[in-house]
PDB file of N, CA and C in Angstrom:
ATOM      1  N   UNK A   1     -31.050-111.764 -22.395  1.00  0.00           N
ATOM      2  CA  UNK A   1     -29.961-112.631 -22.074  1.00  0.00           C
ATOM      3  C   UNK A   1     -28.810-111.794 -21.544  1.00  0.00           C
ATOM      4  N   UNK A   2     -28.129-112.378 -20.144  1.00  0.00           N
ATOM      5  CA  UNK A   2     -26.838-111.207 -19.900  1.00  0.00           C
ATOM      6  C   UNK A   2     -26.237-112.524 -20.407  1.00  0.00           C
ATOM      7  N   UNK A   3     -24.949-111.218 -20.409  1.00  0.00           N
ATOM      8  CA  UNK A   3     -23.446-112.555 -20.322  1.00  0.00           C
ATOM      9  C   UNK A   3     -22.300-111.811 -19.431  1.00  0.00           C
ATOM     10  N   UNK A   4     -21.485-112.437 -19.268  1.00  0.00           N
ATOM     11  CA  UNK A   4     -20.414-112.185 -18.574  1.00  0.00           C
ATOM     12  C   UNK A   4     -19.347-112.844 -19.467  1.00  0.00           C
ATOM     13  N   UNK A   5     -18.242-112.403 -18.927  1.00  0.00           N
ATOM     14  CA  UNK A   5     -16.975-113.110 -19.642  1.00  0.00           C
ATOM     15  C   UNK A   5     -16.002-113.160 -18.606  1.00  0.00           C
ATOM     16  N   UNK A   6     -15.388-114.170 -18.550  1.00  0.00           N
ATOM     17  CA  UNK A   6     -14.828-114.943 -17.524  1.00  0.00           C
ATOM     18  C   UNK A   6     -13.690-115.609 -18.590  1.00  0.00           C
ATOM     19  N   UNK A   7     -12.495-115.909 -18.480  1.00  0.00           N
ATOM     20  CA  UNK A   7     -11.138-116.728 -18.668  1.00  0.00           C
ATOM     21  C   UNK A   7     -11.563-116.408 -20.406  1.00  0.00           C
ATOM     22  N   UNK A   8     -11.463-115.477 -21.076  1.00  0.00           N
ATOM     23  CA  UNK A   8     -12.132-115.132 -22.388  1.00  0.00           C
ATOM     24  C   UNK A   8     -13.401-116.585 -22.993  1.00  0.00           C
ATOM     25  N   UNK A   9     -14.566-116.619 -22.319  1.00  0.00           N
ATOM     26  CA  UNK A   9     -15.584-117.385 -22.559  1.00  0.00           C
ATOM     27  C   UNK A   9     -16.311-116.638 -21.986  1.00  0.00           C
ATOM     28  N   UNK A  10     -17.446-117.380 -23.197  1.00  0.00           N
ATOM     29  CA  UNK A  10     -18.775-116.076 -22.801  1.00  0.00           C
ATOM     30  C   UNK A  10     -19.808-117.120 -21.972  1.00  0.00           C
ATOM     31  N   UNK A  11     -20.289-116.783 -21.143  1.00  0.00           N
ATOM     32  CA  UNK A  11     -20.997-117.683 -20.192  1.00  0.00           C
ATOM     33  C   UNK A  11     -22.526-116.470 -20.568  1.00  0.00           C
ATOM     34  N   UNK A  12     -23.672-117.555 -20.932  1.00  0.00           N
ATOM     35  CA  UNK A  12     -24.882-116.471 -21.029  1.00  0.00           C
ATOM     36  C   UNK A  12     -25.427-117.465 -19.836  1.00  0.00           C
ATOM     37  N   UNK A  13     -26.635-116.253 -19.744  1.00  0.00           N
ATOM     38  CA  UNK A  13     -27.355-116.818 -18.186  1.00  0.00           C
ATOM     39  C   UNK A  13     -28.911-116.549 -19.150  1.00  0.00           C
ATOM     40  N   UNK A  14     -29.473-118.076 -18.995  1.00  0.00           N
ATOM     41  CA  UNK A  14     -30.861-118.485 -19.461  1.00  0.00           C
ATOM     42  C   UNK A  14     -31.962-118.257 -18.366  1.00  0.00           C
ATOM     43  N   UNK A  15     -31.879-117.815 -17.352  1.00  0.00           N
ATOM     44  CA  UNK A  15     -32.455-117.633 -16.026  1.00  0.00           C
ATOM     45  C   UNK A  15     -33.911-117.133 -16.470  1.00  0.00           C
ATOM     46  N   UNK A  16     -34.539-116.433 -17.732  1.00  0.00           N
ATOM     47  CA  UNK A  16     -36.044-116.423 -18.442  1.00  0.00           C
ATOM     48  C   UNK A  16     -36.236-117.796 -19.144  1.00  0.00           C
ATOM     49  N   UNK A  17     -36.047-117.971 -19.390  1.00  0.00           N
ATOM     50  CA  UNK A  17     -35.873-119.489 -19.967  1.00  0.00           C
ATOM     51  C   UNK A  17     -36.883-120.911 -19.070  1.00  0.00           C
ATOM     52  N   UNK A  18     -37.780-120.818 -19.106  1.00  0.00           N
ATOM     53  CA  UNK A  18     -39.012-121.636 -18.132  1.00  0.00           C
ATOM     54  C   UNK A  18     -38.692-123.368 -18.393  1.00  0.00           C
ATOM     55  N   UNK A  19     -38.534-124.393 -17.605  1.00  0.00           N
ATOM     56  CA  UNK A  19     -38.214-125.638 -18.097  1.00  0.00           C
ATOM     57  C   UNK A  19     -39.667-125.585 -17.502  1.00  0.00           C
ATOM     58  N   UNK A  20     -40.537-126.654 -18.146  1.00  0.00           N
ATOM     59  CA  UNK A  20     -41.932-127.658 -17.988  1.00  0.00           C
ATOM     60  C   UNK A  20     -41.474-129.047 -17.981  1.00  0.00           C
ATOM     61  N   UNK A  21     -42.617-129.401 -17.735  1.00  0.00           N
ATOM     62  CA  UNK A  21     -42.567-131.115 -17.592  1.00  0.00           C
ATOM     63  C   UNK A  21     -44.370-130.872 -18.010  1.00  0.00           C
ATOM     64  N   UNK A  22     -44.220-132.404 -19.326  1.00  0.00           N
ATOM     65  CA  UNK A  22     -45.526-132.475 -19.533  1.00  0.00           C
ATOM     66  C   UNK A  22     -46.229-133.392 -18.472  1.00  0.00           C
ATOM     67  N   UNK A  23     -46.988-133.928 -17.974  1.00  0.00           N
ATOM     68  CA  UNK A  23     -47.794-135.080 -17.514  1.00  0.00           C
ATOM     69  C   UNK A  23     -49.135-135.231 -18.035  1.00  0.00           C
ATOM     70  N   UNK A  24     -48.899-136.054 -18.669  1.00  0.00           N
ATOM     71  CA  UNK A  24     -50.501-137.106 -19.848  1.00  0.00           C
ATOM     72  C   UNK A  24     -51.387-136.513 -18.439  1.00  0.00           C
ATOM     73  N   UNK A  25     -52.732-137.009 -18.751  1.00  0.00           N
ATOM     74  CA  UNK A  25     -53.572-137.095 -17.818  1.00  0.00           C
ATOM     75  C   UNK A  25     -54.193-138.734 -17.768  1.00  0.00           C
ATOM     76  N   UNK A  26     -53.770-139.431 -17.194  1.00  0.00           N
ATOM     77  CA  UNK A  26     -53.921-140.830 -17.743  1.00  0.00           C
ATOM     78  C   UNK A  26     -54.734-141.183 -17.262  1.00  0.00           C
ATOM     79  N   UNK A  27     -55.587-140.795 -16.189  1.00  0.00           N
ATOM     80  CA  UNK A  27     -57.182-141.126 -15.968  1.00  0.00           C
ATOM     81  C   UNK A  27     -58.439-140.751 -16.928  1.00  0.00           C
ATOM     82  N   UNK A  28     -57.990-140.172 -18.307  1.00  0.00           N
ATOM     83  CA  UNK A  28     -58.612-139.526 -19.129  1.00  0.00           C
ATOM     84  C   UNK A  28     -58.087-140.604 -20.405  1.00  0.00           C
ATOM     85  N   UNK A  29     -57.511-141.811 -19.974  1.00  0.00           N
ATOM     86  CA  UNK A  29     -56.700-142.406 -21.163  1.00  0.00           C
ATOM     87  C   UNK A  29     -57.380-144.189 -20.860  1.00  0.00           C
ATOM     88  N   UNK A  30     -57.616-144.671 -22.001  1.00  0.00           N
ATOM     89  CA  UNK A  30     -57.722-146.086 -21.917  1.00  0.00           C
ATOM     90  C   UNK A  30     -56.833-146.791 -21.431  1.00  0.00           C
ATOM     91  N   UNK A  31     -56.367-146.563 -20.462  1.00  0.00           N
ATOM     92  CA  UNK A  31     -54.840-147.397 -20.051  1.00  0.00           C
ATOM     93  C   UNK A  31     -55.150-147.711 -18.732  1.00  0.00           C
ATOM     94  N   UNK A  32     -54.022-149.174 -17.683  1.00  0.00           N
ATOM     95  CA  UNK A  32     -54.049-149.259 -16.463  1.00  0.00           C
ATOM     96  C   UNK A  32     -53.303-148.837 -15.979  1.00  0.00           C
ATOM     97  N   UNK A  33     -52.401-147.850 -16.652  1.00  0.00           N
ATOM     98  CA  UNK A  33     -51.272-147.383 -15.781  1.00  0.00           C
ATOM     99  C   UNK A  33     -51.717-146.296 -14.487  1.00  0.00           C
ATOM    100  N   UNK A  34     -51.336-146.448 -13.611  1.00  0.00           N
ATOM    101  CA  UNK A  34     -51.859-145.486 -12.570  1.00  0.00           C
ATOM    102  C   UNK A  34     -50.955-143.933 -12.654  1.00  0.00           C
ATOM    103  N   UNK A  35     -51.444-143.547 -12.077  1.00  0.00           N
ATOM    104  CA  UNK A  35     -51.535-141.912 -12.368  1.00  0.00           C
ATOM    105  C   UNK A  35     -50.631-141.104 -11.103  1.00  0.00           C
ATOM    106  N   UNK A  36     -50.513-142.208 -10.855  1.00  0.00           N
ATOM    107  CA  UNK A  36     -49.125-142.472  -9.011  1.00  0.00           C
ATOM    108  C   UNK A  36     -48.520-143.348  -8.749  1.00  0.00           C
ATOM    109  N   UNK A  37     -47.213-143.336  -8.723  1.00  0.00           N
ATOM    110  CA  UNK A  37     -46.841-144.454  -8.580  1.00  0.00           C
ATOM    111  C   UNK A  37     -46.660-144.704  -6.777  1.00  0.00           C
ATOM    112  N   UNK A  38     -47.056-145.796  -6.529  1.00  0.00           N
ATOM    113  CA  UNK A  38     -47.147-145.947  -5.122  1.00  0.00           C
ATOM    114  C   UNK A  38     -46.004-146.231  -4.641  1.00  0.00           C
ATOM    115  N   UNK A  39     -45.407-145.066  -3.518  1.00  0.00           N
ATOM    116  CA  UNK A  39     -44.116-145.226  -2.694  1.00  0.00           C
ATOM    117  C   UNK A  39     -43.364-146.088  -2.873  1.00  0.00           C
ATOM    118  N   UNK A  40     -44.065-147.389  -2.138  1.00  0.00           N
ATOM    119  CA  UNK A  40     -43.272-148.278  -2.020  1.00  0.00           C
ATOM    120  C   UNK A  40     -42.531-149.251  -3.588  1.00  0.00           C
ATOM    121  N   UNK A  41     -43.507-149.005  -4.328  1.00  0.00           N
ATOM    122  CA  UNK A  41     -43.500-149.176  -5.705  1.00  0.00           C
ATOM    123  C   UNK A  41     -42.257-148.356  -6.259  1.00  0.00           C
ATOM    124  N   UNK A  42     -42.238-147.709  -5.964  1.00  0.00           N
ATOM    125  CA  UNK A  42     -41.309-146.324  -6.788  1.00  0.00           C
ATOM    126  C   UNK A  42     -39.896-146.405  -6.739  1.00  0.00           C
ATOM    127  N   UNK A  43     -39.564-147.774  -8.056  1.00  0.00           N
ATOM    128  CA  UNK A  43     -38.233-147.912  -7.943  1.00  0.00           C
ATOM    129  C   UNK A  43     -37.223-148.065  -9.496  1.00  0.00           C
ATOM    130  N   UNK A  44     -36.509-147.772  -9.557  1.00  0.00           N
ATOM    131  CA  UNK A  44     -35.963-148.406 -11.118  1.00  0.00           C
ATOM    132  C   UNK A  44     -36.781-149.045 -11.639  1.00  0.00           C
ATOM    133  N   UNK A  45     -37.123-150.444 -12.054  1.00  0.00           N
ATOM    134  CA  UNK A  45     -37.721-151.027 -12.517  1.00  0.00           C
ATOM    135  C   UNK A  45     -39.214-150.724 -13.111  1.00  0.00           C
ATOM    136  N   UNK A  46     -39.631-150.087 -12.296  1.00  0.00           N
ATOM    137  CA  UNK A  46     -40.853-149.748 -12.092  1.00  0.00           C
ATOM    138  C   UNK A  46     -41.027-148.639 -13.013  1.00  0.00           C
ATOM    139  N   UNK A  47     -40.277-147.599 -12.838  1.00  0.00           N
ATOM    140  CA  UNK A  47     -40.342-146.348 -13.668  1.00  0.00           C
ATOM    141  C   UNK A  47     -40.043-146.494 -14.731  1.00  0.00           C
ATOM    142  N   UNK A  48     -38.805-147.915 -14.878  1.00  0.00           N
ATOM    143  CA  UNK A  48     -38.953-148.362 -16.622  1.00  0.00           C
ATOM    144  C   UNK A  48     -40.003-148.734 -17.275  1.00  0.00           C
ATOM    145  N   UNK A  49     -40.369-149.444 -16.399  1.00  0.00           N
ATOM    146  CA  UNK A  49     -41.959-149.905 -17.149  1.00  0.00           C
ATOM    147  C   UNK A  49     -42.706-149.141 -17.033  1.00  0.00           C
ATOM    148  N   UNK A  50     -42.989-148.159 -16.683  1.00  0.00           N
ATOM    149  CA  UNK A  50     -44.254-146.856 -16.923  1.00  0.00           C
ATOM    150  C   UNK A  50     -43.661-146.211 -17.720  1.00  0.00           C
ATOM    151  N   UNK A  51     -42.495-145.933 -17.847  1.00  0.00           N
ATOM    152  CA  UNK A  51     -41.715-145.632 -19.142  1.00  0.00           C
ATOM    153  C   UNK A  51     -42.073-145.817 -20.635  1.00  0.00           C
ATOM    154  N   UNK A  52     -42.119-147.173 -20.572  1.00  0.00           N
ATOM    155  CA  UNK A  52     -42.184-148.180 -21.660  1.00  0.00           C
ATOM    156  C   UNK A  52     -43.338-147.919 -22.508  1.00  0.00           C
ATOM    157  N   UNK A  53     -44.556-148.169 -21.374  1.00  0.00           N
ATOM    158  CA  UNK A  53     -45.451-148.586 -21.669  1.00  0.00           C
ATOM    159  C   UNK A  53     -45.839-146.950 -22.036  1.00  0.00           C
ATOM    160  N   UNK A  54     -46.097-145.792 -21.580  1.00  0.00           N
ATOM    161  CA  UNK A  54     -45.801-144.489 -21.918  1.00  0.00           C
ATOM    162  C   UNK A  54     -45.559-144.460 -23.845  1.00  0.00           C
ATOM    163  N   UNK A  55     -44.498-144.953 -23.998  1.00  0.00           N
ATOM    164  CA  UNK A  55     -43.906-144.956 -25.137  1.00  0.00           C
ATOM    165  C   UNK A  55     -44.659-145.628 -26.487  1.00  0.00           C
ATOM    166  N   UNK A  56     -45.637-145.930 -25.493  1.00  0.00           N
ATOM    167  CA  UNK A  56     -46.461-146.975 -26.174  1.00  0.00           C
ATOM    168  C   UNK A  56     -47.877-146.903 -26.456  1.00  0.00           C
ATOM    169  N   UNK A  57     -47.892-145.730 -25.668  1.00  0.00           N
ATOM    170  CA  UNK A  57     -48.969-144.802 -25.137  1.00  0.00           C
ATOM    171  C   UNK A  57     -49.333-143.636 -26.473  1.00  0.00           C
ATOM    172  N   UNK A  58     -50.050-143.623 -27.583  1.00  0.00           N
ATOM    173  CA  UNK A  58     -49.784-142.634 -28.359  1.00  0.00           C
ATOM    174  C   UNK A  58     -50.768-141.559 -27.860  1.00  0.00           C
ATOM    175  N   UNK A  59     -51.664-141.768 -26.990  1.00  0.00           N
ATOM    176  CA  UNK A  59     -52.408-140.486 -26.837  1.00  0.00           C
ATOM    177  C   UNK A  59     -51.779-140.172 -25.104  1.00  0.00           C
ATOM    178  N   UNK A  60     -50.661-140.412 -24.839  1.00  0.00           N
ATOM    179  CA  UNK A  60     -50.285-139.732 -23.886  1.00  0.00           C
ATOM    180  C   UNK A  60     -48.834-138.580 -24.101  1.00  0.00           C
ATOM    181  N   UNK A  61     -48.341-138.841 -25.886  1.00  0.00           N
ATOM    182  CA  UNK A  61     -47.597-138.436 -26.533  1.00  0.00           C
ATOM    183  C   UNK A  61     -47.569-136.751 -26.272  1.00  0.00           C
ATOM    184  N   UNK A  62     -46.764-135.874 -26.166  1.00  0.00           N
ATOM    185  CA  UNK A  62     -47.154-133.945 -26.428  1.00  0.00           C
ATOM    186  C   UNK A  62     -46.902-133.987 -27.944  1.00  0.00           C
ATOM    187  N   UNK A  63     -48.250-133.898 -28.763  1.00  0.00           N
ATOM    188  CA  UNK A  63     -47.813-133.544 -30.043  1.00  0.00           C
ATOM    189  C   UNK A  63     -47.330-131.940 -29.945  1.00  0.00           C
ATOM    190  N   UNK A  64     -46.241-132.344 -31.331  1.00  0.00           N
ATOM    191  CA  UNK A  64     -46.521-130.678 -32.105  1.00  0.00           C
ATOM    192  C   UNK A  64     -45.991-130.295 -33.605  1.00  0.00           C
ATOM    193  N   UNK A  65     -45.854-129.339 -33.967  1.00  0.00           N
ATOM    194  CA  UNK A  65     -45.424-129.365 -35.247  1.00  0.00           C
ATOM    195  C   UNK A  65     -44.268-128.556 -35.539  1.00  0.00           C
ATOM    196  N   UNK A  66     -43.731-128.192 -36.539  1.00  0.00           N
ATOM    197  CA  UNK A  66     -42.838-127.189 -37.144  1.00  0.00           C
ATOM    198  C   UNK A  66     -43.339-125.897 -36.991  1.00  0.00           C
ATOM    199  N   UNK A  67     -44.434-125.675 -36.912  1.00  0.00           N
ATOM    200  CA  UNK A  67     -44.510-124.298 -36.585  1.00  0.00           C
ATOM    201  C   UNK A  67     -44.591-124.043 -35.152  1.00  0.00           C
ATOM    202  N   UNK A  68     -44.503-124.981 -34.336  1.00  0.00           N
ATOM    203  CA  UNK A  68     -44.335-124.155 -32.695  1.00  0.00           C
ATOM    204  C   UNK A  68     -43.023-123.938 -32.382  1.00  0.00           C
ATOM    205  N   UNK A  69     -42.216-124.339 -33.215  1.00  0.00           N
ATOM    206  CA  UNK A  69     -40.567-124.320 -33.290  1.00  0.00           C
ATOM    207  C   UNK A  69     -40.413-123.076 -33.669  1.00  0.00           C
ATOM    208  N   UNK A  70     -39.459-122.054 -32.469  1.00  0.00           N
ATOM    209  CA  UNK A  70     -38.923-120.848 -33.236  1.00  0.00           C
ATOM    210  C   UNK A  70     -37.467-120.954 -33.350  1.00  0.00           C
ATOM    211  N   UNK A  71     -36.692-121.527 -32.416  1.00  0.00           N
ATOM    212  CA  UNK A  71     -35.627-121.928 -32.730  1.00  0.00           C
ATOM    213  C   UNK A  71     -35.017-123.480 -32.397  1.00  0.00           C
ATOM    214  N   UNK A  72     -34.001-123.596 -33.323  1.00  0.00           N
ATOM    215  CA  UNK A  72     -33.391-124.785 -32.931  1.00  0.00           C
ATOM    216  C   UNK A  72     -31.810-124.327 -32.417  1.00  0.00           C
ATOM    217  N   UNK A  73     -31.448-124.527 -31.271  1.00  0.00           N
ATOM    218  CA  UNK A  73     -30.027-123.879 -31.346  1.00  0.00           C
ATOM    219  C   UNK A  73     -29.069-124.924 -31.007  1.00  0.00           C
ATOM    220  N   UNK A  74     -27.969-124.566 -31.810  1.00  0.00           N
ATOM    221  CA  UNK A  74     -26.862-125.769 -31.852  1.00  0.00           C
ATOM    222  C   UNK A  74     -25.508-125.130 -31.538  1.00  0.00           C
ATOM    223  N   UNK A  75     -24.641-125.386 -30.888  1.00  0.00           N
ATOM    224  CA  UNK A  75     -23.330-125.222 -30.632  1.00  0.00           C
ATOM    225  C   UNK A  75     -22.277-124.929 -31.497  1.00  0.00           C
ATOM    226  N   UNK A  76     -22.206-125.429 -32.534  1.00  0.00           N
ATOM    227  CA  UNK A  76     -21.393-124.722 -33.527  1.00  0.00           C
ATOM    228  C   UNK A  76     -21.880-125.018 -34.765  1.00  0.00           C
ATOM    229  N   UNK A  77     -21.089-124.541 -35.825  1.00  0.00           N
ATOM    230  CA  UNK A  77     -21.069-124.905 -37.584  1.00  0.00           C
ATOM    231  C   UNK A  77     -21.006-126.451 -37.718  1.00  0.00           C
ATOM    232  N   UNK A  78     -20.363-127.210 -37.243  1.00  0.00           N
ATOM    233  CA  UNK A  78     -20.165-128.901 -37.381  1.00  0.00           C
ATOM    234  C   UNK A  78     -21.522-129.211 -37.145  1.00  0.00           C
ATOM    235  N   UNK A  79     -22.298-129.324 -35.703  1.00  0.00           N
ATOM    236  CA  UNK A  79     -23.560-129.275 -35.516  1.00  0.00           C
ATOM    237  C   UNK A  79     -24.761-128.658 -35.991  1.00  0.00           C
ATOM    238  N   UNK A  80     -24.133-127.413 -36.417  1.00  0.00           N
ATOM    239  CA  UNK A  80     -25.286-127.195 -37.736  1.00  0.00           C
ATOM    240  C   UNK A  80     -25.580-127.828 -38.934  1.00  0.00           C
ATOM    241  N   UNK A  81     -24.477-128.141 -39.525  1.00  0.00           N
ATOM    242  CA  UNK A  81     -24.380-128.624 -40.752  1.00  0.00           C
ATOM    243  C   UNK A  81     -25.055-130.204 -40.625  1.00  0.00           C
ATOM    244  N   UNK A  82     -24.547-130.674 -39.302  1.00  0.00           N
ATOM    245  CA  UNK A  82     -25.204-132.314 -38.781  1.00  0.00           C
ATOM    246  C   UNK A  82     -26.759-132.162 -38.865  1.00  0.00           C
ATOM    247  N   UNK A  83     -27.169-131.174 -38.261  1.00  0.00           N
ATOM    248  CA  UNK A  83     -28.652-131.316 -38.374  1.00  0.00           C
ATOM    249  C   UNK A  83     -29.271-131.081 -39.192  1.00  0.00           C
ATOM    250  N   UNK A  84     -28.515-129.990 -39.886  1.00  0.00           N
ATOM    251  CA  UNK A  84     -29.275-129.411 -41.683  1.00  0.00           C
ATOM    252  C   UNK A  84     -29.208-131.021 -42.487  1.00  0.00           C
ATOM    253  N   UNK A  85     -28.019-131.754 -42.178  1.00  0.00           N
ATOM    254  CA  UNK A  85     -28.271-133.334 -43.058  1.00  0.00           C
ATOM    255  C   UNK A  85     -29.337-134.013 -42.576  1.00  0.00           C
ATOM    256  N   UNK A  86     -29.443-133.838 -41.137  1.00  0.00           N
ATOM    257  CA  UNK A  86     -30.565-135.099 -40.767  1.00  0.00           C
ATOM    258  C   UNK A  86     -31.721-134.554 -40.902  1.00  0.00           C
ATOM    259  N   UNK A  87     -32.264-133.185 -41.151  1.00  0.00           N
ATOM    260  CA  UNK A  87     -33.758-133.002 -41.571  1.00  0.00           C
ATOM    261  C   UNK A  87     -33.679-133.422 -43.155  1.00  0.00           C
ATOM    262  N   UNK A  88     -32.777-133.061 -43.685  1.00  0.00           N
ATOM    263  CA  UNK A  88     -33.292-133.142 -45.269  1.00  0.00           C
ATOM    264  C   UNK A  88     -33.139-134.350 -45.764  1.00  0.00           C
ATOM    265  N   UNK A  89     -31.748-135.605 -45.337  1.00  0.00           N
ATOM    266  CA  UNK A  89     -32.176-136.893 -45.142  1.00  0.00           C
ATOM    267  C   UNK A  89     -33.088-138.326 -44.150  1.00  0.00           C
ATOM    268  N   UNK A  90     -33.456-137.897 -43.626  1.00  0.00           N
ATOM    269  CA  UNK A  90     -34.411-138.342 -42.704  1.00  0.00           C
ATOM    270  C   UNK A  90     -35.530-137.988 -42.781  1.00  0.00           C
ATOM    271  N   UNK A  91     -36.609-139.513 -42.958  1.00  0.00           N
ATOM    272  CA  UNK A  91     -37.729-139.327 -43.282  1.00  0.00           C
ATOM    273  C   UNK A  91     -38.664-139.045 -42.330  1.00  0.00           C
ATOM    274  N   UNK A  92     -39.107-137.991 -41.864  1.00  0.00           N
ATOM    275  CA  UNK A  92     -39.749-137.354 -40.688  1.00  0.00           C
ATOM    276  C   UNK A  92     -40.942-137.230 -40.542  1.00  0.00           C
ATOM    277  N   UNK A  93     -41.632-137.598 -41.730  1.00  0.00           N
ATOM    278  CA  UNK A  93     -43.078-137.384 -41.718  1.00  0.00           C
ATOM    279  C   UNK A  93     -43.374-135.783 -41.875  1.00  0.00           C
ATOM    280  N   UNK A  94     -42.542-135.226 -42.746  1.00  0.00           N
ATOM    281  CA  UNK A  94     -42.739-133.594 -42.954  1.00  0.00           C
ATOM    282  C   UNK A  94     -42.528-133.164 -44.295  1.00  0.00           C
ATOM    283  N   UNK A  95     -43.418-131.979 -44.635  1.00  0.00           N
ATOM    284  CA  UNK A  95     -42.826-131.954 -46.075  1.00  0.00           C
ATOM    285  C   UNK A  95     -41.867-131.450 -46.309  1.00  0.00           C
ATOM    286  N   UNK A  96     -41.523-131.040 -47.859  1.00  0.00           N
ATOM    287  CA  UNK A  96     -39.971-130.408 -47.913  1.00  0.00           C
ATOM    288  C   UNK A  96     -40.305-128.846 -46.844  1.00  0.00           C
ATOM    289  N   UNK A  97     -41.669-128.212 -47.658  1.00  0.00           N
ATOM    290  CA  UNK A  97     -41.526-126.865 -46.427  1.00  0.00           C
ATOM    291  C   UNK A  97     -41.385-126.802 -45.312  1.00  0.00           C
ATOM    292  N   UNK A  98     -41.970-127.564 -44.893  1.00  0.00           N
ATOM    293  CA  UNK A  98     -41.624-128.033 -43.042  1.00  0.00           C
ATOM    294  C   UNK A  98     -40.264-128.516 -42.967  1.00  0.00           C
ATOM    295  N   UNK A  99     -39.381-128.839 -43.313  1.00  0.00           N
ATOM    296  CA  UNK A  99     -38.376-128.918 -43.130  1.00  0.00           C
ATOM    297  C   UNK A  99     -37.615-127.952 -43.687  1.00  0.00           C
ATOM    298  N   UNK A 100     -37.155-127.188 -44.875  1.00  0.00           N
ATOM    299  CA  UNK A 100     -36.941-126.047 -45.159  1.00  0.00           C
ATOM    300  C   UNK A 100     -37.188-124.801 -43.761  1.00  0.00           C
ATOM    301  N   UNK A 101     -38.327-124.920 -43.495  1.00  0.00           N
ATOM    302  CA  UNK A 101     -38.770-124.125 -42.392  1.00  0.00           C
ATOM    303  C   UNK A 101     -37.896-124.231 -40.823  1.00  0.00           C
ATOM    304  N   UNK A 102     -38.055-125.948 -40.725  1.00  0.00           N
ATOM    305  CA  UNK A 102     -36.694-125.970 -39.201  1.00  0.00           C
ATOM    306  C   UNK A 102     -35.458-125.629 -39.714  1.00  0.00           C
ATOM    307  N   UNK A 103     -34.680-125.692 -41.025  1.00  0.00           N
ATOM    308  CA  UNK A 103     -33.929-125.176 -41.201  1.00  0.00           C
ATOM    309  C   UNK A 103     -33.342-123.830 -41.142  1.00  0.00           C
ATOM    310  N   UNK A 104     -34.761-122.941 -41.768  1.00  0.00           N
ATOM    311  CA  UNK A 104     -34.340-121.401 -41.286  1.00  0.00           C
ATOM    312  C   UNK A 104     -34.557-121.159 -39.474  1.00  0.00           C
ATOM    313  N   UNK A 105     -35.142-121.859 -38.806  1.00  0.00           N
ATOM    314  CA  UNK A 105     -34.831-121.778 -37.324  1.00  0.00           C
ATOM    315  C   UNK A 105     -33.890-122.368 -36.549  1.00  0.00           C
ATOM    316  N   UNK A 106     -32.428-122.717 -37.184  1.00  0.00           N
ATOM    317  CA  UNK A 106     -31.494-122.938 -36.722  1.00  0.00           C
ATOM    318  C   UNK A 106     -30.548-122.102 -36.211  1.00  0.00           C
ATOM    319  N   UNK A 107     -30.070-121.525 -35.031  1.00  0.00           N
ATOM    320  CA  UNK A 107     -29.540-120.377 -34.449  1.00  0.00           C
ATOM    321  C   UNK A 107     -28.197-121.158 -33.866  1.00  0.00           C
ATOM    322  N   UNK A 108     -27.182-120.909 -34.527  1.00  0.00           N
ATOM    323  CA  UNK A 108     -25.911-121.144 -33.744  1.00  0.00           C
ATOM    324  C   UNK A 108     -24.926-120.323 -32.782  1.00  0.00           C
ATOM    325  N   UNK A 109     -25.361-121.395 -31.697  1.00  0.00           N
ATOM    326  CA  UNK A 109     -24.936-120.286 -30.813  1.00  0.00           C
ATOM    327  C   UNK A 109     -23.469-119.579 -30.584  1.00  0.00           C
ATOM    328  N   UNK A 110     -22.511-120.418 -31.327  1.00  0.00           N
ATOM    329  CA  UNK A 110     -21.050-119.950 -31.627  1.00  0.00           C
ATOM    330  C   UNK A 110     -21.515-118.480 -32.586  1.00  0.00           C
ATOM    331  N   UNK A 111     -21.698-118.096 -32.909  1.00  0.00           N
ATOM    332  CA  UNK A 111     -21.887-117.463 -33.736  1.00  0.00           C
ATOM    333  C   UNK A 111     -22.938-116.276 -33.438  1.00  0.00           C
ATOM    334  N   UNK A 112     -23.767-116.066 -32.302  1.00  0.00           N
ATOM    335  CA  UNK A 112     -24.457-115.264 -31.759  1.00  0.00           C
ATOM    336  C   UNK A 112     -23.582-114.812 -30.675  1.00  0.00           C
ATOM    337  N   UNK A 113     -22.970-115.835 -29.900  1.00  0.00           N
ATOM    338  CA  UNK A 113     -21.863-115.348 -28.303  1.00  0.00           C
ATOM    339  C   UNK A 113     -21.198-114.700 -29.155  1.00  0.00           C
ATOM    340  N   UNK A 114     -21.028-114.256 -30.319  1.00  0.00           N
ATOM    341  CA  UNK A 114     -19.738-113.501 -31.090  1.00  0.00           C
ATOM    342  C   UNK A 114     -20.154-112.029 -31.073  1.00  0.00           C
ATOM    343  N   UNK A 115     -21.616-112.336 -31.566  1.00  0.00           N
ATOM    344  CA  UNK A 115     -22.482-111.001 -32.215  1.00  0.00           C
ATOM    345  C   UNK A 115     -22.826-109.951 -31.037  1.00  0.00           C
ATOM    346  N   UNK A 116     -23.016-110.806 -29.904  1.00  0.00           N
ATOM    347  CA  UNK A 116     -23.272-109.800 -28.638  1.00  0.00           C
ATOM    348  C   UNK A 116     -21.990-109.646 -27.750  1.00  0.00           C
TER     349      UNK A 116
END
């Protein structure tokens, strides 16, 4: 990670940092949704409802678990503390270790822009 500092703010540059996009394979799926949406087709409406129905879709879902999580990073102490409440009150379908566990992968990033 570089950083620079500019007007005393630390600006880091994520530029290793890879964004993906999943896409189901939906010809491999019991569904009629098509796998293209046709041009002329391809409008608001339309993308809501492949949306929808997506949502609705559980084997077109990206599972995963607590352990592919290495970090969770949050913006400051307020936002840490927000999310440390909503894993341990919110029923997530995880056990206490799995949640204990996203907890120790919480990295605030106020608090790292300090350290470097």
């Amino acid at each position: 990670m570089k950083r620079s500092i500019k007007e005393e703010k630390v600006h880091l540059n994520f530029h290793d940092e890879r964004e993906w996009r999943y896409i189901p394979k939906l010809t491999e799926m019991n569904t009629e949704l098509l796998p293209v949406l046709v041009y002329d087709q391809n409008n608001d409406q339309t993308r809501n409802l492949c949306n929808s129905a997506l949502c609705d879709l559980s084997d077109a879902w990206l599972k995963f678990t607590p352990d592919n999580i290495k970090y969770l990073i949050v913006k400051d102490k307020p936002n840490q503390l927000e999310l440390i409440d909503y894993l341990i009150s919110k029923d997530l379908n995880h056990t206490q270790e799995q949640k204990l566990y996203l907890i120790s992968k919480i990295v605030v990033l106020q608090e790292v822009s300090e350290d470097w």
